[in-house]
Protein backbone atom coordinates (compact mmCIF):
# COMPACT_ATOMS: atom_id res chain seq x y z
CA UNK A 1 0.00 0.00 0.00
CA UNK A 2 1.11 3.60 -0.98
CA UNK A 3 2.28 5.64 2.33
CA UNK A 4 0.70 8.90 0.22
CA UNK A 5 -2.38 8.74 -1.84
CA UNK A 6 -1.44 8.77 -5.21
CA UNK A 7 -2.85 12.32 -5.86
CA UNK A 8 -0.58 13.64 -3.36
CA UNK A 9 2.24 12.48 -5.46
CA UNK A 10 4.16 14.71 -7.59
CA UNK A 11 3.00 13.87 -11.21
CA UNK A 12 5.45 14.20 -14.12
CA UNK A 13 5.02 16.99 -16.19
CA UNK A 14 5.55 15.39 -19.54
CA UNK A 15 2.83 13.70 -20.88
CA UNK A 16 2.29 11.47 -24.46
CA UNK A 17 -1.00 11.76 -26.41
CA UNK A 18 -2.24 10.14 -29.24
CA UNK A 19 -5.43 12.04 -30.89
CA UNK A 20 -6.76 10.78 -34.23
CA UNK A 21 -3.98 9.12 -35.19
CA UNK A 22 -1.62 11.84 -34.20
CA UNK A 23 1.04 11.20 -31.36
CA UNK A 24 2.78 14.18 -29.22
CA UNK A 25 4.79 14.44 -26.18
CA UNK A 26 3.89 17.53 -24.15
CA UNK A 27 6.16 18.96 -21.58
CA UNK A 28 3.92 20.90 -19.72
CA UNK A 29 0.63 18.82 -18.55
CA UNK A 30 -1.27 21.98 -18.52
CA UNK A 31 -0.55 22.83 -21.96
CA UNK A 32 -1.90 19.74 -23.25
CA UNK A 33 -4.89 19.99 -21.36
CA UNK A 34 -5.84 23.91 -22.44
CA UNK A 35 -5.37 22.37 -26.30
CA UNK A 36 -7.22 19.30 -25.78
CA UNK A 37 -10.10 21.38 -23.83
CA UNK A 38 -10.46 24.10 -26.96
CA UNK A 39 -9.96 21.50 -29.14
CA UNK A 40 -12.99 19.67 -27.86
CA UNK A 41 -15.40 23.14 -27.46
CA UNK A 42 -14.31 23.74 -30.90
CA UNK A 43 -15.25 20.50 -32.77
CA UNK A 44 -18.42 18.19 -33.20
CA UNK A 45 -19.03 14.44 -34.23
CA UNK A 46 -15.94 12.46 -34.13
CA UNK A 47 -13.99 14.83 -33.65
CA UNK A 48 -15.13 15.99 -30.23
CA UNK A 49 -15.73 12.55 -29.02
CA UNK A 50 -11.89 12.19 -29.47
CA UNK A 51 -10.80 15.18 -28.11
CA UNK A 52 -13.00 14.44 -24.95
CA UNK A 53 -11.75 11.15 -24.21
CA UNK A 54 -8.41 12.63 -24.28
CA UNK A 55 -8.56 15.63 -22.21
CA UNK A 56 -10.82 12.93 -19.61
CA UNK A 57 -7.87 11.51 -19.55
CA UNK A 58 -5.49 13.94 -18.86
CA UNK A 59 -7.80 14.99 -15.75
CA UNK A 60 -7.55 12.02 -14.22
CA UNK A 61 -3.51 12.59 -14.48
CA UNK A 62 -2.74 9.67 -16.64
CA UNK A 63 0.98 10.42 -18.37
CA UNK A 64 -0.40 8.60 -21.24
CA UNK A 65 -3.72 9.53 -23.21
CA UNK A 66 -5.39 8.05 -26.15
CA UNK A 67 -8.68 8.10 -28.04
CA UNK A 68 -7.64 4.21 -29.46
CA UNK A 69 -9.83 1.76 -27.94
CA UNK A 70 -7.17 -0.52 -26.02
């Protein structure tokens, strides 16, 4: 068992998406997250439903996000 809950735990700051296809590595978490949320306000269809699971993702502080089913 973890002597600190896992959201007290410093989180790295580099995080790995893969959107449609499309595969970055972020350095800053919150940077990802900003493009990820406008990305999803700014879309419909497909597009948002991607972008969503994504940036769901990255809120639960997961250093690696997809849309792929796995």
């Amino acid at each position: 068992m973890l002597h600190y809950p896992e959201l007290a735990m410093p989180r790295s700051r580099t995080v790995t998406t893969v959107c449609n296809g499309k595969r970055e590595v972020w350095n800053d978490y919150e940077k990802a997250k900003a493009y990820f949320l406008k990305l999803m306000i700014s879309t419909d269809g497909g597009e948002h439903d991607r972008a969503k699971c994504v940036y769901i993702q990255l809120m639960h502080g997961l250093d690696k996000c997809s849309d792929e089913a796995e």
